[in-house]
Protein backbone atom coordinates (compact mmCIF):
# COMPACT_ATOMS: atom_id res chain seq x y z
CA UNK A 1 131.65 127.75 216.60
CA UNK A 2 133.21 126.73 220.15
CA UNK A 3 137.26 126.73 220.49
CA UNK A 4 136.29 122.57 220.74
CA UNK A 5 134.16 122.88 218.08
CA UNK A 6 137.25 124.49 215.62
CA UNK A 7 140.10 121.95 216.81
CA UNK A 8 137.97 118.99 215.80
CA UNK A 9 137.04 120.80 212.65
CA UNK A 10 140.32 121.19 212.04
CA UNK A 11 141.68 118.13 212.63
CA UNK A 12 139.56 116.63 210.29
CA UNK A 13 140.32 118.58 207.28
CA UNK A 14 144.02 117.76 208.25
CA UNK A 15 143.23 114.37 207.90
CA UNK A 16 140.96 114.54 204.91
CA UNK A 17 144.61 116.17 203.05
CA UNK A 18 146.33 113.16 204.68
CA UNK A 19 143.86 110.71 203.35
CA UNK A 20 144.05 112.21 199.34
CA UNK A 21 147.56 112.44 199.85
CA UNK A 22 147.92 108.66 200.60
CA UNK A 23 145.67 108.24 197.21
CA UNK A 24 147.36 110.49 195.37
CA UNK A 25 150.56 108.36 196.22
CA UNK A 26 149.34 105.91 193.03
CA UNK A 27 151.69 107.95 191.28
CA UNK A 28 154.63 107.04 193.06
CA UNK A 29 153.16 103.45 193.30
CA UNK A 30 153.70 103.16 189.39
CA UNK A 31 156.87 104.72 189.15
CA UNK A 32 158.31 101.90 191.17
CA UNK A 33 156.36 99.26 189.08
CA UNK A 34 157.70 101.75 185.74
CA UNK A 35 159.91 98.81 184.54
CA UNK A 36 158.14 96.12 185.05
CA UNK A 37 154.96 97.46 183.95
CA UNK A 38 156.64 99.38 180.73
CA UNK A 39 159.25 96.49 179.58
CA UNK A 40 160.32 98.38 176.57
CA UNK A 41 161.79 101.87 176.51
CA UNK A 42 157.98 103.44 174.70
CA UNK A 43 156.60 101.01 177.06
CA UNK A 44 158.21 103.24 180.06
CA UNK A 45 158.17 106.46 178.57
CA UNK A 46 154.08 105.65 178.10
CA UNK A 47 153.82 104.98 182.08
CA UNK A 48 156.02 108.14 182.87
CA UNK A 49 153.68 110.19 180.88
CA UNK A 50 150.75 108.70 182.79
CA UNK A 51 151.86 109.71 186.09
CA UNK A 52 153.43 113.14 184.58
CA UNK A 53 149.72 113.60 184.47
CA UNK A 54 149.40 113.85 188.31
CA UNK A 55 152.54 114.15 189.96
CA UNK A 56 152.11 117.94 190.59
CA UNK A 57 148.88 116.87 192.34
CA UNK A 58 150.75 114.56 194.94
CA UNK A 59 153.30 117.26 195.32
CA UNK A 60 150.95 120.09 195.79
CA UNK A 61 148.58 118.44 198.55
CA UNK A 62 151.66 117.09 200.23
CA UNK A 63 153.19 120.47 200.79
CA UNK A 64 149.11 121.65 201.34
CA UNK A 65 149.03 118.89 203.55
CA UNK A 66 152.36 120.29 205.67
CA UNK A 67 150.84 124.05 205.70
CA UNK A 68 147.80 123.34 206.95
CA UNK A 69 149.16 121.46 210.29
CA UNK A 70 151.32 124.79 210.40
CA UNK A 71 148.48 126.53 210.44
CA UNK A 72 146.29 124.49 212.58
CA UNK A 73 148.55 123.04 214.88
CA UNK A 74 151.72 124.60 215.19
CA UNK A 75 153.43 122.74 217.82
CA UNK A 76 153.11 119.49 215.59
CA UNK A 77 154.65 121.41 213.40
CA UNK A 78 157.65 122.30 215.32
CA UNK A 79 157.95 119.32 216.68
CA UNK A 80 157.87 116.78 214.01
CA UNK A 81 159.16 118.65 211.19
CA UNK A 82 161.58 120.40 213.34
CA UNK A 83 162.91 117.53 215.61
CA UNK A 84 162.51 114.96 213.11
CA UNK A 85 163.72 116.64 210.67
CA UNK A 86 166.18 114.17 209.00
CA UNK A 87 163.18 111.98 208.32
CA UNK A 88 161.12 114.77 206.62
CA UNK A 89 164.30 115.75 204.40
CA UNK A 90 164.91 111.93 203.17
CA UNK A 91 160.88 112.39 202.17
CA UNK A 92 161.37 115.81 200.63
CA UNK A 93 164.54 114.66 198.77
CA UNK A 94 163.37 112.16 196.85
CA UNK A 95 160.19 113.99 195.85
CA UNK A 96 162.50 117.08 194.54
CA UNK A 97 164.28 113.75 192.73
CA UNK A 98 161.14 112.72 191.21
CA UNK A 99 160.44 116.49 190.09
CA UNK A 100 163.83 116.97 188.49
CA UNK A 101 163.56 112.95 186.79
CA UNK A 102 160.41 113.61 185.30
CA UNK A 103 161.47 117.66 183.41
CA UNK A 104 164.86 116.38 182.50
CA UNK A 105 164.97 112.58 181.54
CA UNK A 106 164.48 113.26 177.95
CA UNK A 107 165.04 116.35 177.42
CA UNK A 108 168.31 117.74 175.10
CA UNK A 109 171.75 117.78 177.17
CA UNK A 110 171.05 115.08 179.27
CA UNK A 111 174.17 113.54 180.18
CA UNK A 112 173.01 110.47 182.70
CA UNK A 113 170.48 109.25 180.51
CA UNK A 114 167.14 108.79 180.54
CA UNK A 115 167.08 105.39 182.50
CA UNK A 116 168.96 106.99 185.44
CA UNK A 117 166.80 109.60 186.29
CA UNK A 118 163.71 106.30 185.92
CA UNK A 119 166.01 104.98 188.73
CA UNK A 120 165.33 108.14 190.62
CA UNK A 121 161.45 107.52 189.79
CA UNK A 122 161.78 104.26 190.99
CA UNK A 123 163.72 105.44 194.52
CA UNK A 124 161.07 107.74 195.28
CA UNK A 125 158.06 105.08 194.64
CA UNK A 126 159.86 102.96 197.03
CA UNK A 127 161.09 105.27 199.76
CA UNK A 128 158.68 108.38 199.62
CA UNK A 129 155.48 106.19 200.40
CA UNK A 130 157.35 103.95 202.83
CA UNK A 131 158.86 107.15 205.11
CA UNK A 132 155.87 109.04 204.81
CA UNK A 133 153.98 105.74 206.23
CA UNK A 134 156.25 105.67 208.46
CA UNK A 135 155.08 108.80 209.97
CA UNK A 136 151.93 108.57 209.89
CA UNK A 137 152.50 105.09 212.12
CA UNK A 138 154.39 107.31 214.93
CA UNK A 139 150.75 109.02 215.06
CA UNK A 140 149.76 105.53 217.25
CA UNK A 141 152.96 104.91 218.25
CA UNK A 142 154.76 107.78 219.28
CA UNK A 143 157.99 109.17 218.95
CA UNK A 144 160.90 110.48 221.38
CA UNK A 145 160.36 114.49 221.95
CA UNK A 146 160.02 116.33 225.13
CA UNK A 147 157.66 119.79 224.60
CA UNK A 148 158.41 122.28 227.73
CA UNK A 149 155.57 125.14 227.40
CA UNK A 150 155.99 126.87 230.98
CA UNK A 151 160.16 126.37 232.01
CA UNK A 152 162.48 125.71 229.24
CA UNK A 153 164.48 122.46 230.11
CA UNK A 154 168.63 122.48 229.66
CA UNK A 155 168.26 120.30 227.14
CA UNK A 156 166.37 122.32 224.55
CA UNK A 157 169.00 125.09 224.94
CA UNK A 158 169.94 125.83 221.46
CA UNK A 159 172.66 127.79 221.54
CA UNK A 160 173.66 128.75 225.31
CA UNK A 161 171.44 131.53 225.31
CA UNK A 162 167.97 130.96 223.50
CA UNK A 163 165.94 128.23 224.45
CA UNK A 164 163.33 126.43 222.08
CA UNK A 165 160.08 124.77 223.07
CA UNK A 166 159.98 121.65 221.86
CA UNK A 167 163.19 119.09 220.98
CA UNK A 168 164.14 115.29 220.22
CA UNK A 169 165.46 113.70 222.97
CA UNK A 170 168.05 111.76 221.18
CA UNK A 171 170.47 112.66 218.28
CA UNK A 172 168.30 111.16 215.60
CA UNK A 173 165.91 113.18 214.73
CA UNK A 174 163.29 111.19 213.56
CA UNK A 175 165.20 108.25 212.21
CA UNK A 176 164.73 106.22 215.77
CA UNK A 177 161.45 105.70 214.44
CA UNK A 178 162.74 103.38 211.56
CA UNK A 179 163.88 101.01 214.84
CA UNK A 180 160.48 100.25 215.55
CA UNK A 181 159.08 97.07 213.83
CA UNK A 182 155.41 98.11 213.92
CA UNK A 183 156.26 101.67 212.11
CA UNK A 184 158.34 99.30 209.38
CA UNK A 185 155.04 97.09 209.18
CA UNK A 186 152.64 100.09 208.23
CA UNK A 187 155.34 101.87 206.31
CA UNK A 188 155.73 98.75 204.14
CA UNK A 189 152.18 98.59 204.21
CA UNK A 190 151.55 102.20 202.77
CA UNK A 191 154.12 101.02 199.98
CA UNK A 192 152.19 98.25 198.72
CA UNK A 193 149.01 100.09 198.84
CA UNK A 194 150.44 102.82 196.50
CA UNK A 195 151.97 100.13 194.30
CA UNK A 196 148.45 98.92 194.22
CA UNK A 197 146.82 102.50 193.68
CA UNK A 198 149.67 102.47 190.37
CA UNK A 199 148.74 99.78 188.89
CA UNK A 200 144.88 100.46 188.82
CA UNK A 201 145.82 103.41 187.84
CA UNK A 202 147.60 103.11 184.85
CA UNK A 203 145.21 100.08 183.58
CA UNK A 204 142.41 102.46 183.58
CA UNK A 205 144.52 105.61 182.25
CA UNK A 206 146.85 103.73 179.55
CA UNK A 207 145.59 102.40 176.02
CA UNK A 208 148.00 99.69 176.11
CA UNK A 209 146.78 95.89 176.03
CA UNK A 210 150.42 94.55 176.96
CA UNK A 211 150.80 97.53 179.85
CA UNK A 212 147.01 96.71 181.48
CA UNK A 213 148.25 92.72 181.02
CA UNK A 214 151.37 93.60 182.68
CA UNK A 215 149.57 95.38 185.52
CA UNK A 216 146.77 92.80 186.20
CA UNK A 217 150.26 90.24 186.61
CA UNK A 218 151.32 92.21 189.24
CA UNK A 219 147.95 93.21 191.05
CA UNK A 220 147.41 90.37 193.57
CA UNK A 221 151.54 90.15 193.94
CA UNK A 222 151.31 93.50 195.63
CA UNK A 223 147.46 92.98 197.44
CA UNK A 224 148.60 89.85 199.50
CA UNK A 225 151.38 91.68 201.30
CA UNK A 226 149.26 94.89 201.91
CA UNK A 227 146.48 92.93 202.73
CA UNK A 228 148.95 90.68 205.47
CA UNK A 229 151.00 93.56 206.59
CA UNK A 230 147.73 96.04 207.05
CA UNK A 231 145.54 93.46 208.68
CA UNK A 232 148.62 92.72 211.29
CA UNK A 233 149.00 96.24 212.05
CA UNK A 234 145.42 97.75 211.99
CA UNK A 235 144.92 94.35 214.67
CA UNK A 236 147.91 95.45 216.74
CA UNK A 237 146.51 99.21 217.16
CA UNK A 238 143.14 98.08 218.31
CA UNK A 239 144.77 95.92 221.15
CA UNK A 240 147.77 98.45 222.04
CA UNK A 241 147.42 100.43 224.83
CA UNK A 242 146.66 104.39 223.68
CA UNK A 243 147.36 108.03 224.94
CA UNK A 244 143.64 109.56 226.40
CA UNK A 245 144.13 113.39 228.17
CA UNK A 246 141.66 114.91 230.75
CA UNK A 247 139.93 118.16 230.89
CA UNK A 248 142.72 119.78 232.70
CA UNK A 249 144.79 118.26 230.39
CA UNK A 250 146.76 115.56 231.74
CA UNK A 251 147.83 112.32 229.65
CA UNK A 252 147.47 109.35 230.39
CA UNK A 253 147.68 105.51 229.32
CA UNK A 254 144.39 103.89 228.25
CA UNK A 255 144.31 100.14 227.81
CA UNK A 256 142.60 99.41 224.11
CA UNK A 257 142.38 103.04 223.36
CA UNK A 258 141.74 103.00 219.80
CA UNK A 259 139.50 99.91 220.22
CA UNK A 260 137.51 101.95 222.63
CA UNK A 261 137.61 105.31 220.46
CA UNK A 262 136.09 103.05 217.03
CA UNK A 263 133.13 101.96 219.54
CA UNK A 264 132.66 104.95 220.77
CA UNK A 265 132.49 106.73 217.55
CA UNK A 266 131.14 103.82 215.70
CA UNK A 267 130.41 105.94 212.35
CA UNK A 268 133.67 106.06 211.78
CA UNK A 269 133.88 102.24 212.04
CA UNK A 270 131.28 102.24 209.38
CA UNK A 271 133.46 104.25 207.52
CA UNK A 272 136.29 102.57 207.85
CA UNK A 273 134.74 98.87 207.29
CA UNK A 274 133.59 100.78 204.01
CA UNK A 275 136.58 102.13 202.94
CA UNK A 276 138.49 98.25 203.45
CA UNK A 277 135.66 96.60 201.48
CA UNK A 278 135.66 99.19 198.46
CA UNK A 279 139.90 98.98 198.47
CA UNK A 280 139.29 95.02 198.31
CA UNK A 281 136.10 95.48 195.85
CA UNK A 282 138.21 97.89 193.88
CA UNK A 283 141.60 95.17 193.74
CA UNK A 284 139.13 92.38 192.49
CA UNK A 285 137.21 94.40 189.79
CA UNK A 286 140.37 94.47 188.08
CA UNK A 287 142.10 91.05 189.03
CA UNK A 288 138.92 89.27 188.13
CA UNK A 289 136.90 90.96 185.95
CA UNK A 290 138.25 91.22 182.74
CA UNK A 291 134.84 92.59 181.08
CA UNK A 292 135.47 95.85 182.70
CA UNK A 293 139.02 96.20 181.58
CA UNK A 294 138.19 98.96 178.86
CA UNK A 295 136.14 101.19 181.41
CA UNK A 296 136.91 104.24 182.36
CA UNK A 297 135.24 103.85 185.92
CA UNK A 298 137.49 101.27 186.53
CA UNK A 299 139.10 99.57 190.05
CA UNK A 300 141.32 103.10 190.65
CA UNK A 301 137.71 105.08 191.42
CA UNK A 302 136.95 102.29 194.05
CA UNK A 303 140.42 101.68 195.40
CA UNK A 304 140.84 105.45 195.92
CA UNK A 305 137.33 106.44 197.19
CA UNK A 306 138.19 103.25 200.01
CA UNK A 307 141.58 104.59 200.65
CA UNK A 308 140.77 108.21 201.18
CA UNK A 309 137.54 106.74 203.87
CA UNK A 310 140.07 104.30 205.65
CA UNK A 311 143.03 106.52 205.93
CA UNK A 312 140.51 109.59 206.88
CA UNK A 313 139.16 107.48 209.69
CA UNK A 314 142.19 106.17 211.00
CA UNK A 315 143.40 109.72 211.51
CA UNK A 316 140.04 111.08 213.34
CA UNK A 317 140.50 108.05 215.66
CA UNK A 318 143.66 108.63 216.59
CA UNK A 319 142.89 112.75 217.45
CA UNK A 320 139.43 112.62 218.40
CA UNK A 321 137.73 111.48 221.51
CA UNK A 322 139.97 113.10 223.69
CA UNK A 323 143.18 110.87 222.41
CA UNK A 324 147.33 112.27 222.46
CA UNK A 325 147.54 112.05 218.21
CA UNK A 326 151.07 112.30 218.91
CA UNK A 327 152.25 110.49 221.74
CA UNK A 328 155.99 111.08 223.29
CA UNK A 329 157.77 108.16 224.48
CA UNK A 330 160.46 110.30 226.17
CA UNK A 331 157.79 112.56 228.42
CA UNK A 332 154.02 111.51 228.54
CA UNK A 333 153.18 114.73 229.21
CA UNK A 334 154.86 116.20 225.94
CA UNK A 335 152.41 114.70 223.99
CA UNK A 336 150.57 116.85 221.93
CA UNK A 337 146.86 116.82 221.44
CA UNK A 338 144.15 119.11 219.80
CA UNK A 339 143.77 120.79 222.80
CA UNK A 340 147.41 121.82 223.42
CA UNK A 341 148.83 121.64 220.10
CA UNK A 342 146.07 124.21 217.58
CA UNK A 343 146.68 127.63 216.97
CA UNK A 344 144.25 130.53 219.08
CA UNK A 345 140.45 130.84 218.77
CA UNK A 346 141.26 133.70 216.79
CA UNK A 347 143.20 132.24 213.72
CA UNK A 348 141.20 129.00 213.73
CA UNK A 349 138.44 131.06 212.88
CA UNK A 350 139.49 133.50 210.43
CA UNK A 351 140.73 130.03 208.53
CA UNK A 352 137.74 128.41 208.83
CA UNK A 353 136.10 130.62 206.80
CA UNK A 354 138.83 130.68 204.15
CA UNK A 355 138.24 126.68 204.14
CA UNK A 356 134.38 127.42 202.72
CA UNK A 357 136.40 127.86 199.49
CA UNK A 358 137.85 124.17 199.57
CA UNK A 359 134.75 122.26 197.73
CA UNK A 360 135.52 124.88 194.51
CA UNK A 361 139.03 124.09 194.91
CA UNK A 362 137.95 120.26 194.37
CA UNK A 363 135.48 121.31 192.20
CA UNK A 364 138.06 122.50 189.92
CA UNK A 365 140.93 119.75 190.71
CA UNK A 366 137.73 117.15 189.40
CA UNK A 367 137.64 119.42 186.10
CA UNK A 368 141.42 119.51 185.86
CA UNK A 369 141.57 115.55 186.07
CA UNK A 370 138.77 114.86 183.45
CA UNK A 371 140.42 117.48 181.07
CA UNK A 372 143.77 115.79 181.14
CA UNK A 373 142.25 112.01 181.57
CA UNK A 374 139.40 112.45 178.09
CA UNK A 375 141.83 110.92 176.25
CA UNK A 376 143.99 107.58 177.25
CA UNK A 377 147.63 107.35 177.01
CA UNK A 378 149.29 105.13 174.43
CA UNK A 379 152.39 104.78 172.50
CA UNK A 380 151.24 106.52 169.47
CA UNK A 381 150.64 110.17 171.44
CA UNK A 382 154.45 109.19 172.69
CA UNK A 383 155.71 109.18 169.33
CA UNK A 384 154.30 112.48 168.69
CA UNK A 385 156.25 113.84 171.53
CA UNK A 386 154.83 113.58 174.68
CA UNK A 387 156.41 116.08 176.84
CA UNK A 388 158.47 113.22 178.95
């Protein structure tokens, strides 16, 4: 196992936690849909209880998600979620909202009522998926840091006397990306797609005829937009110009980058065509085919499996093949790579060995889920007091 060989390794299990984490995002997908989809207060409490399921599951493989790019690359880490930090609180926020709304919405003393703390549900459905797009988007098109390794710039003095190595280069730390139409486009984009991911998933977890009626309504109301608004962007990153880096090192500006990057490592553009058709195969299974609306291997298994293989190779392409994942618009040498941005030889080993102990992790994750998903959800198990 080269130093080369244990960057791209780790890379890719960094963006195999991004690409279940953007899955796993069906649960804040149907807590924005929770009225609509719910109408009546059992209605809601039913969908609640179907996501209460597996919120713990989004939350735990996005903080997962966070400590492994600490691990792996730790100038990412101290970049982004240091620098940018005002956009990584607004994320964390409203997922320690959706924690507190779903232990204390019905319980005893609850002075704001149940329907506020839904509102909370709803806020981060909305905003968690749409930031945390967001982000992912500044992967392609950069954000506004400066990273000084070998002289420590006046600008990144902290306090005077200290000096870090890596700081935004404006006062907004993070939110500048917002300003940028194309990160709004796959943001909004990421949105939809977990709305989608919610609804499939509650039609195949819920024993409700008027809930699964409610979410086939909605299906293709949410699946045009994505489908416009992914389409536009996925177009505009294989024509934009990309970030490539040398063997010494130095960045520079490729025309058609990620274009070039898909072609030259067409299995992931097998993967990826894969991944769109069973998303599309997985949206039409349940728009259209009404026979399979009682299974239990329903449009969510397909949906998800395509998500996971779409997201997973848009992440390799934009770190692999000698490619700047994140790009700086303020210094085009700042931008990190694999190369410049992993931790030493030394601790990417020692964790890759830990990491043999990920597939009985899964292993029991896949247990967990078929335990709690044996039996459906319905309004009968919520009048025996469901625990929200």
């Amino acid at each position: 196992m080269t130093y080369d060989f244990l960057q791209h390794y780790w890379w890719f299990l960094v963006s195999l936690l991004g690409a279940l984490l953007v899955f796993l995002m069906f649960v804040q997908g149907a807590n924005s849909l929770v009225r609509s989809l719910g109408h009546t207060e059992d209605g809601c409490r039913v969908v609640v209880n179907s996501t209460g399921r597996k919120w713990e599951l989004t939350f735990t493989t996005l903080v997962t998600f966070g400590g492994a790019f600490f691990a792996s690359f730790p100038l990412f880490y101290s970049t982004s979620f240091g620098g940018a930090y005002w956009l990584w609180m607004i994320i964390l926020f409203t997922f320690v909202l959706q924690a507190v709304s779903y232990e204390f919405q019905n319980k005893l003393g609850n002075i704001l009522g149940a329907r506020t703390f839904q509102t909370f549900l709803i806020i981060n459905g909305l905003v968690g998926p749409l930031l945390l797009g967001g982000a992912v988007a500044t992967f392609f098109e950069g954000s506004n840091f400066i990273v000084a390794k070998d002289t420590m710039l006046s600008p990144l003095v902290t306090d005077g006397h200290s000096s870090v190595i890596s700081g935004w280069a404006n006062a907004s730390h993070g939110l500048d990306a917002l300003l940028n139409p194309w990160v709004l486009v796959f943001g909004l984009a990421v949105m939809f797609l977990a709305r989608i991911l919610g609804i499939l998933y509650v039609i195949n977890s819920v024993g409700d005829d008027d809930i699964r009626t409610a979410g086939r309504s909605r299906l293709l109301g949410n699946a045009v937009p994505f489908l416009l608004l992914f389409v536009a962007y996925v177009g505009h990153v294989l024509l934009k110009d990309g970030y490539a880096y040398d063997a010494a090192g130095t960045i520079s500006i490729e025309g058609y980058k990620y274009l070039h990057n898909f072609l030259g490592m067409w299995p992931l553009l097998i993967v990826f065509v894969a991944g769109v058709a069973l998303v599309l195969y997985g949206i039409a299974v349940e728009a259209y085919a009404g026979s399979l609306s009682h299974s239990r291997f329903g449009g969510i298994w397909f949906a998800g499996t395509g998500v996971v293989l779409t997201v997973l190779s848009l992440l390799l392409v934009a770190g692999w093949n000698n490619t700047a994942y994140y790009p700086s618009t303020a210094d085009l040498q700042s931008s990190l790579t694999i190369a410049n941005s992993s931790s030493s030889e030394f601790t990417l080993r020692t964790m890759t060995f830990v990491s043999f102990l990920i597939p009985f992790v899964l292993a029991y994750i896949a247990y967990a889920w078929y335990s709690l998903d044996k039996k459906q959800i319905d309004r009968a198990e919520i009048a025996e007091g469901e625990a929200y």
